[in-house]
Protein backbone atom coordinates (compact mmCIF):
# COMPACT_ATOMS: atom_id res chain seq x y z
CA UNK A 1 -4.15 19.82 -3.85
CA UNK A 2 -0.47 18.63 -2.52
CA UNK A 3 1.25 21.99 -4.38
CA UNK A 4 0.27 26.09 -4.92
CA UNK A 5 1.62 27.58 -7.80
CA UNK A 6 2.67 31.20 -6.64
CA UNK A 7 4.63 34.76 -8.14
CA UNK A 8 8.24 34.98 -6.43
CA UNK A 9 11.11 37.17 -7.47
CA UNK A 10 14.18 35.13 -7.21
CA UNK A 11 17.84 37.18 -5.93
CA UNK A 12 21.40 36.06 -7.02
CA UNK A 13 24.52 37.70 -5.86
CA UNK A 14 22.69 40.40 -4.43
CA UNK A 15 20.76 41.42 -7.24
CA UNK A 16 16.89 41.00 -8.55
CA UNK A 17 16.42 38.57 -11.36
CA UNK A 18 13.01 38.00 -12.85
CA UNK A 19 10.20 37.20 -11.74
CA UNK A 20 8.84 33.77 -12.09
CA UNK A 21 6.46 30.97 -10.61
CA UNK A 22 7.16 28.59 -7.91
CA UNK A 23 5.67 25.56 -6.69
CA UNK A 24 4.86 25.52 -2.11
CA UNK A 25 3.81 22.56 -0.55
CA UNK A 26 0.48 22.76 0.30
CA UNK A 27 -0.19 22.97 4.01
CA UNK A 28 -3.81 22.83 5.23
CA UNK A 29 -5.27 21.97 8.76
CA UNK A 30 -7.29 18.42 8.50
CA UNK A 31 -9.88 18.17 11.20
CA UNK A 32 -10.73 14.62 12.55
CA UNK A 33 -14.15 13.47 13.78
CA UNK A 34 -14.91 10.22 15.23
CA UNK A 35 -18.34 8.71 15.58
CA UNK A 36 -18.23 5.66 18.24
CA UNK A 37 -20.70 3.78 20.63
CA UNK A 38 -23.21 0.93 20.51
CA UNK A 39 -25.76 0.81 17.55
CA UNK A 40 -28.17 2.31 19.92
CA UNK A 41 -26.34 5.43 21.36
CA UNK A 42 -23.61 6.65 18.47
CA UNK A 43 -21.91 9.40 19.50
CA UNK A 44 -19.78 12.05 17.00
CA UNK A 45 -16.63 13.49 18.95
CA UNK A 46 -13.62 16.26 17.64
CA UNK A 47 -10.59 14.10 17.81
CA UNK A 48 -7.99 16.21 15.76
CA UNK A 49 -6.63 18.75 14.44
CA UNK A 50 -3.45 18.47 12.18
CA UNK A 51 -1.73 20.35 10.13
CA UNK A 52 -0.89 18.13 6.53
CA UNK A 53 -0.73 18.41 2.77
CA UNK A 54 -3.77 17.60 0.93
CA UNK A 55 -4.01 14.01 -0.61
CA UNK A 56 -4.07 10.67 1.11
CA UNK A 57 -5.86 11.67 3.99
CA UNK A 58 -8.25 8.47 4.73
CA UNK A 59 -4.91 6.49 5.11
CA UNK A 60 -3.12 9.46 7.13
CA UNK A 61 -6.34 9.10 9.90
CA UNK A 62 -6.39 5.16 9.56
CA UNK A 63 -2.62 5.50 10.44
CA UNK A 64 -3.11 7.95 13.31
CA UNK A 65 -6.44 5.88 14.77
CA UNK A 66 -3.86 3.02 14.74
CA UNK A 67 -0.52 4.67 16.15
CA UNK A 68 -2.88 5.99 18.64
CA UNK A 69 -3.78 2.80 20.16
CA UNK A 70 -7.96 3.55 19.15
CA UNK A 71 -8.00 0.66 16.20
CA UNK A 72 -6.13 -2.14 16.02
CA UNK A 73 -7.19 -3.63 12.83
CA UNK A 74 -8.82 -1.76 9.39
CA UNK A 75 -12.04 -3.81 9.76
CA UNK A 76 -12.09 -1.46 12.94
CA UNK A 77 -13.41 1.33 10.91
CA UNK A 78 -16.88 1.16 9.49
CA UNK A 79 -16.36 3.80 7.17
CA UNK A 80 -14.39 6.72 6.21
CA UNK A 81 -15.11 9.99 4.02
CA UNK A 82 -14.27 13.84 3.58
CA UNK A 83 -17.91 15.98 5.02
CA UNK A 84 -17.98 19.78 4.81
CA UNK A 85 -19.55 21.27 7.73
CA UNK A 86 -20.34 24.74 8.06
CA UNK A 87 -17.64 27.28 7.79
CA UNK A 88 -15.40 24.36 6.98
CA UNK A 89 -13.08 23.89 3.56
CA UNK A 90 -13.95 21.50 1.24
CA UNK A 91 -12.41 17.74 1.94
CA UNK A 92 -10.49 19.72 5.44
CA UNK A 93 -12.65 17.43 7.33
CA UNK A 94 -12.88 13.86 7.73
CA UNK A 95 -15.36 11.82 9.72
CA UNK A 96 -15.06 8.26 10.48
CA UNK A 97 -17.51 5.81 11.67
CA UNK A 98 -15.68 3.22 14.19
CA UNK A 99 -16.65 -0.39 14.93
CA UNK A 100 -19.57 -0.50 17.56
CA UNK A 101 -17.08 -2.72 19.16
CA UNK A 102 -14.11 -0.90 19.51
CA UNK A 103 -14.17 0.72 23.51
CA UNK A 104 -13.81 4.37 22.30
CA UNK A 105 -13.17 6.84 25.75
CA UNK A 106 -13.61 10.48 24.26
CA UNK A 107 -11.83 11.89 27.12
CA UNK A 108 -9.11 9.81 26.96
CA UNK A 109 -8.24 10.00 23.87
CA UNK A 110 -9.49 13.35 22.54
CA UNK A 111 -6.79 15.56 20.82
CA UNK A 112 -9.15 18.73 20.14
CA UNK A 113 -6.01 20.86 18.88
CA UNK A 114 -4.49 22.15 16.24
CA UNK A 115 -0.95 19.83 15.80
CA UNK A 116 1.78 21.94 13.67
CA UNK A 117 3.02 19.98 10.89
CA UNK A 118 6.87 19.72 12.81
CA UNK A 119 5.69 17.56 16.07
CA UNK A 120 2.96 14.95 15.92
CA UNK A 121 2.71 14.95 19.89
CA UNK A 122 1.80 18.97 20.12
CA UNK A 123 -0.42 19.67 22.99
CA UNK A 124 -0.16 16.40 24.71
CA UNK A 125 1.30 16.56 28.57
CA UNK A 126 3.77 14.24 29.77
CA UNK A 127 1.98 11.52 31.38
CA UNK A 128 0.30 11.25 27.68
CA UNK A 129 3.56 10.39 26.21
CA UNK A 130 4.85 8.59 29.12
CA UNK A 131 1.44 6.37 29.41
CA UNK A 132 2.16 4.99 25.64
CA UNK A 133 3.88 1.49 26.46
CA UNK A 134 4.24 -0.51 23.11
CA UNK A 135 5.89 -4.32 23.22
CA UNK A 136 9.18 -4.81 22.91
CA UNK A 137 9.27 -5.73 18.88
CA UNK A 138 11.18 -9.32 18.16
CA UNK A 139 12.11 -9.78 15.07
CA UNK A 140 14.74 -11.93 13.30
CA UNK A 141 15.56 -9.31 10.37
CA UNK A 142 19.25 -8.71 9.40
CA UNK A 143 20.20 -6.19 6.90
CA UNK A 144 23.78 -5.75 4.94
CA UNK A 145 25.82 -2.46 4.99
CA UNK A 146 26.05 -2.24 1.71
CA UNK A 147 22.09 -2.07 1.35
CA UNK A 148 22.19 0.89 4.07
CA UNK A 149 24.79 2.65 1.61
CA UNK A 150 22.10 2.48 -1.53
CA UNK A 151 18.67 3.90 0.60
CA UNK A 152 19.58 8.09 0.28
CA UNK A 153 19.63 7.86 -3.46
CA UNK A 154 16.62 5.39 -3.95
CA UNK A 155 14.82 7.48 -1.17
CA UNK A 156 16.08 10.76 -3.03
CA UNK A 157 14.64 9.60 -6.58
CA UNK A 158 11.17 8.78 -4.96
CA UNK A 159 10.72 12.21 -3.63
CA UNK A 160 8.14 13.29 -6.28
CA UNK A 161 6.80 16.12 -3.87
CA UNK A 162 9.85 17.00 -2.59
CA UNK A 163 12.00 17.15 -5.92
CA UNK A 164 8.81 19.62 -6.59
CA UNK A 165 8.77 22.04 -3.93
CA UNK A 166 11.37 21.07 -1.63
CA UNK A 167 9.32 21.35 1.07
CA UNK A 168 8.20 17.58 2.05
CA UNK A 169 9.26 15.00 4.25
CA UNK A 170 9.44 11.22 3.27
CA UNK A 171 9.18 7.94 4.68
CA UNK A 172 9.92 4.93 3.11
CA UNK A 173 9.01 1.27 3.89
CA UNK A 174 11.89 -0.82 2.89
CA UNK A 175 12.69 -5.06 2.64
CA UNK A 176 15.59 -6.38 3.86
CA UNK A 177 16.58 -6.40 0.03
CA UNK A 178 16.71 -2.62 0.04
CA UNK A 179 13.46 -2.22 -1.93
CA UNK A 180 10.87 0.07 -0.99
CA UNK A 181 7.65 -0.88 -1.24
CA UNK A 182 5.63 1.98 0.07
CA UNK A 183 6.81 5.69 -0.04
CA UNK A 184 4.94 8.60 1.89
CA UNK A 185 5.30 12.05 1.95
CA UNK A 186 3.78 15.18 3.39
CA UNK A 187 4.43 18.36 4.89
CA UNK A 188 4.67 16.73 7.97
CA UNK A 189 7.01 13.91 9.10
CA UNK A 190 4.69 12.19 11.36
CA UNK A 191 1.55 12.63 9.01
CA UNK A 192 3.79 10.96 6.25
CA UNK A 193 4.38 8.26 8.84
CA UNK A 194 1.31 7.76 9.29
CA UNK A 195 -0.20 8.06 5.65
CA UNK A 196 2.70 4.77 5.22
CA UNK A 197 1.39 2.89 8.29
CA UNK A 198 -2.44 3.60 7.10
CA UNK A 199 -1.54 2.19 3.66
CA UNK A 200 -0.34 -1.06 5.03
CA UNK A 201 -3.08 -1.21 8.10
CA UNK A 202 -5.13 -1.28 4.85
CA UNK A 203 -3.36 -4.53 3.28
CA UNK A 204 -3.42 -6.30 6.66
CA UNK A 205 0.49 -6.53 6.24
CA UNK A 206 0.76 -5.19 10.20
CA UNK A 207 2.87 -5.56 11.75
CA UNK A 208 6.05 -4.98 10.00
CA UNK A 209 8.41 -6.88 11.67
CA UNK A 210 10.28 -7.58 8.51
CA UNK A 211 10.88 -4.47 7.14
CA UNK A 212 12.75 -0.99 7.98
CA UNK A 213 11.51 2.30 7.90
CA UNK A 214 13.83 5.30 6.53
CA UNK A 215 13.47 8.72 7.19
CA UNK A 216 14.20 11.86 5.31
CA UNK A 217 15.12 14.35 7.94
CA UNK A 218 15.46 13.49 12.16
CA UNK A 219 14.42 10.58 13.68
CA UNK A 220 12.20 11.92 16.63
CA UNK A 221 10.55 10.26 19.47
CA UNK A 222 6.96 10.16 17.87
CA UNK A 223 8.35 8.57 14.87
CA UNK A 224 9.95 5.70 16.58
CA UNK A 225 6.59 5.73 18.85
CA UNK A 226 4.73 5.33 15.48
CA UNK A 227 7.21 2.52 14.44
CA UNK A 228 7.08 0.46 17.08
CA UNK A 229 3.50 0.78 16.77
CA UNK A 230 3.34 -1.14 13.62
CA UNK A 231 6.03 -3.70 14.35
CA UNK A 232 9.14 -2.14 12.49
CA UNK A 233 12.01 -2.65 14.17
CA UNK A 234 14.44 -0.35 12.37
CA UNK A 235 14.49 2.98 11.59
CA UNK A 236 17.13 5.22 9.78
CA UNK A 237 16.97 8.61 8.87
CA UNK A 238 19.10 10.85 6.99
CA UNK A 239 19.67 12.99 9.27
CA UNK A 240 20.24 12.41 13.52
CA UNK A 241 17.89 10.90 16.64
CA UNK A 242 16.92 12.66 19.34
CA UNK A 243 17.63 11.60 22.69
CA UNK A 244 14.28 10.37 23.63
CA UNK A 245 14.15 8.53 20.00
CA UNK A 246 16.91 6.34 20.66
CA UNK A 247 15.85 5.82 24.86
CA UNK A 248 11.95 4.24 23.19
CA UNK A 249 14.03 2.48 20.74
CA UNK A 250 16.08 0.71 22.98
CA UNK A 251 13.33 -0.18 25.34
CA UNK A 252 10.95 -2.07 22.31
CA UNK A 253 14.20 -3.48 20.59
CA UNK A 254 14.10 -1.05 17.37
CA UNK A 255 17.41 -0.61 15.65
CA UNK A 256 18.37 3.36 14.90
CA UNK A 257 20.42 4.34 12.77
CA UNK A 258 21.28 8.07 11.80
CA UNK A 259 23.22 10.39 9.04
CA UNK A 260 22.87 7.46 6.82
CA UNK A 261 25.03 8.34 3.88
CA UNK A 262 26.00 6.07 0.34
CA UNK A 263 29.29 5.86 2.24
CA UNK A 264 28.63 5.55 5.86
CA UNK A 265 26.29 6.04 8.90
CA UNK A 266 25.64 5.69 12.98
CA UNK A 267 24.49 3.22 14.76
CA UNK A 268 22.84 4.15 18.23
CA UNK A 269 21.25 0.96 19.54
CA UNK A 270 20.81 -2.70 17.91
CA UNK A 271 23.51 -2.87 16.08
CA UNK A 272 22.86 -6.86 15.99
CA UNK A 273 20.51 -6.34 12.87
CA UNK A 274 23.10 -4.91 10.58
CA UNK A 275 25.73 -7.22 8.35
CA UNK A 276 29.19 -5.69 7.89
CA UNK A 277 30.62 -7.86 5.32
């Protein structure tokens, strides 16, 4: 369920006007459970916690397992499905069965917390963050202005969740031609991010070294962490990057740019990728 119809009383100019029904975003926690280990010793382990909107979710977890360095490939992942254990909402947990082969270190890698929808690095310490090194991303893609102008109204006319409740973040997957091919969104910004990069892990189209990603709010640093992941090597958002964004972005060669508008925008590193004329 990605939207809750609920009973508000709307106010103008300081008055009370009728009450009506409104559509929320639906935010739910989604806990993550990994099963790993040879064929003779499997082992089931509480990875995550995170807070997302309902729908999507086996390509929001194939997207985190791969941002998160565990899979590198969807053949990684035996299987995937929603289980209810006890006490536990329907379809709020997933479990995934991993490759015997894939070199799974629960104590590494566990995330046993609940991550608020705003920051997909919640409850990791520095050294976790620092630790994530990512190769620098070389790609030949060029992209004209003019294309960058056109992105906020075909990302703005794709928000089906958002034009609903207002309440969603968005990220597109875009060509060079300014089409998108895969739109995301969720309560979340990274979770959206990731439900994109699952979809595509899923096509074996990874990595995306010739396309951009576009944001519908800030560009932060686990978004650009998450892009460099899978290849991309330019991200825009609509609104501006953070510090730390554009410092990971201009160590794996990623082009930012920020308050893109139909008229005008920033760039804050690689501005070799874009075509002014």
């Amino acid at each position: 369920m990605k939207t809750k119809s609920i009973t508000i009383t709307k106010v103008n100019d300081d008055s009370v006007s009728s009450v009506t029904q409104d559509k929320i975003v639906n935010e739910s926690p989604l806990q993550i459970i990994v099963e790993y280990g040879n064929v003779n010793n499997r082992q089931t382990e509480d990875l995550s916690v995170t807070m997302r909107t309902q729908g999507d979710d086996y390509n929001l977890v194939r997207g985190f397992l791969f941002c998160e360095g565990i899979i590198k490939k969807s053949s990684d992942i035996v299987s995937i499905k929603h289980v209810t254990p006890a006490n536990i909402l329907d379809e709020d947990t997933v479990l995934v069965e991993l490759s015997p082969e894939i070199l799974f270190n629960a104590n590494d890698k566990k995330r046993n917390f609940i991550a608020s929808s705003a920051c997909g690095f919640c409850g990791k310490s520095i050294n976790d963050i620092e630790s994530q090194t990512i190769s620098s991303i070389n790609s030949d893609i060029k992209i004209y202005a003019s294309v960058l102008y056109d992105l906020p109204a075909s990302l703005k006319s794709s928000q089906g969740l958002f034009s609903e409740t207002g309440g969603a973040h968005a990220v597109a997957l875009v060509n060079a031609k300014g089409e998108i091919i895969n739109i995301s969104e969720d309560v979340g910004r990274h979770n959206a991010m990731d439900k994109m990069v699952g979809a595509m892990l899923t096509q074996n189209a990874l990595p995306l070294k010739n396309n951009i990603v576009l944001f519908s709010g800030r560009l932060s640093y686990e978004l650009v962490q998450k892009a460099a992941a899978a290849g991309i090597p330019m991200a825009c958002a609509i609104g501006a990057p953070t510090t730390l964004a554009i410092e990971l972005a201009e160590e794996n060669n990623i082009t930012v740019v920020g308050f893109l508008k139909n008229k005008s925008f920033n760039i804050y590193c690689g501005a070799e990728r874009i075509i002014h004329s």
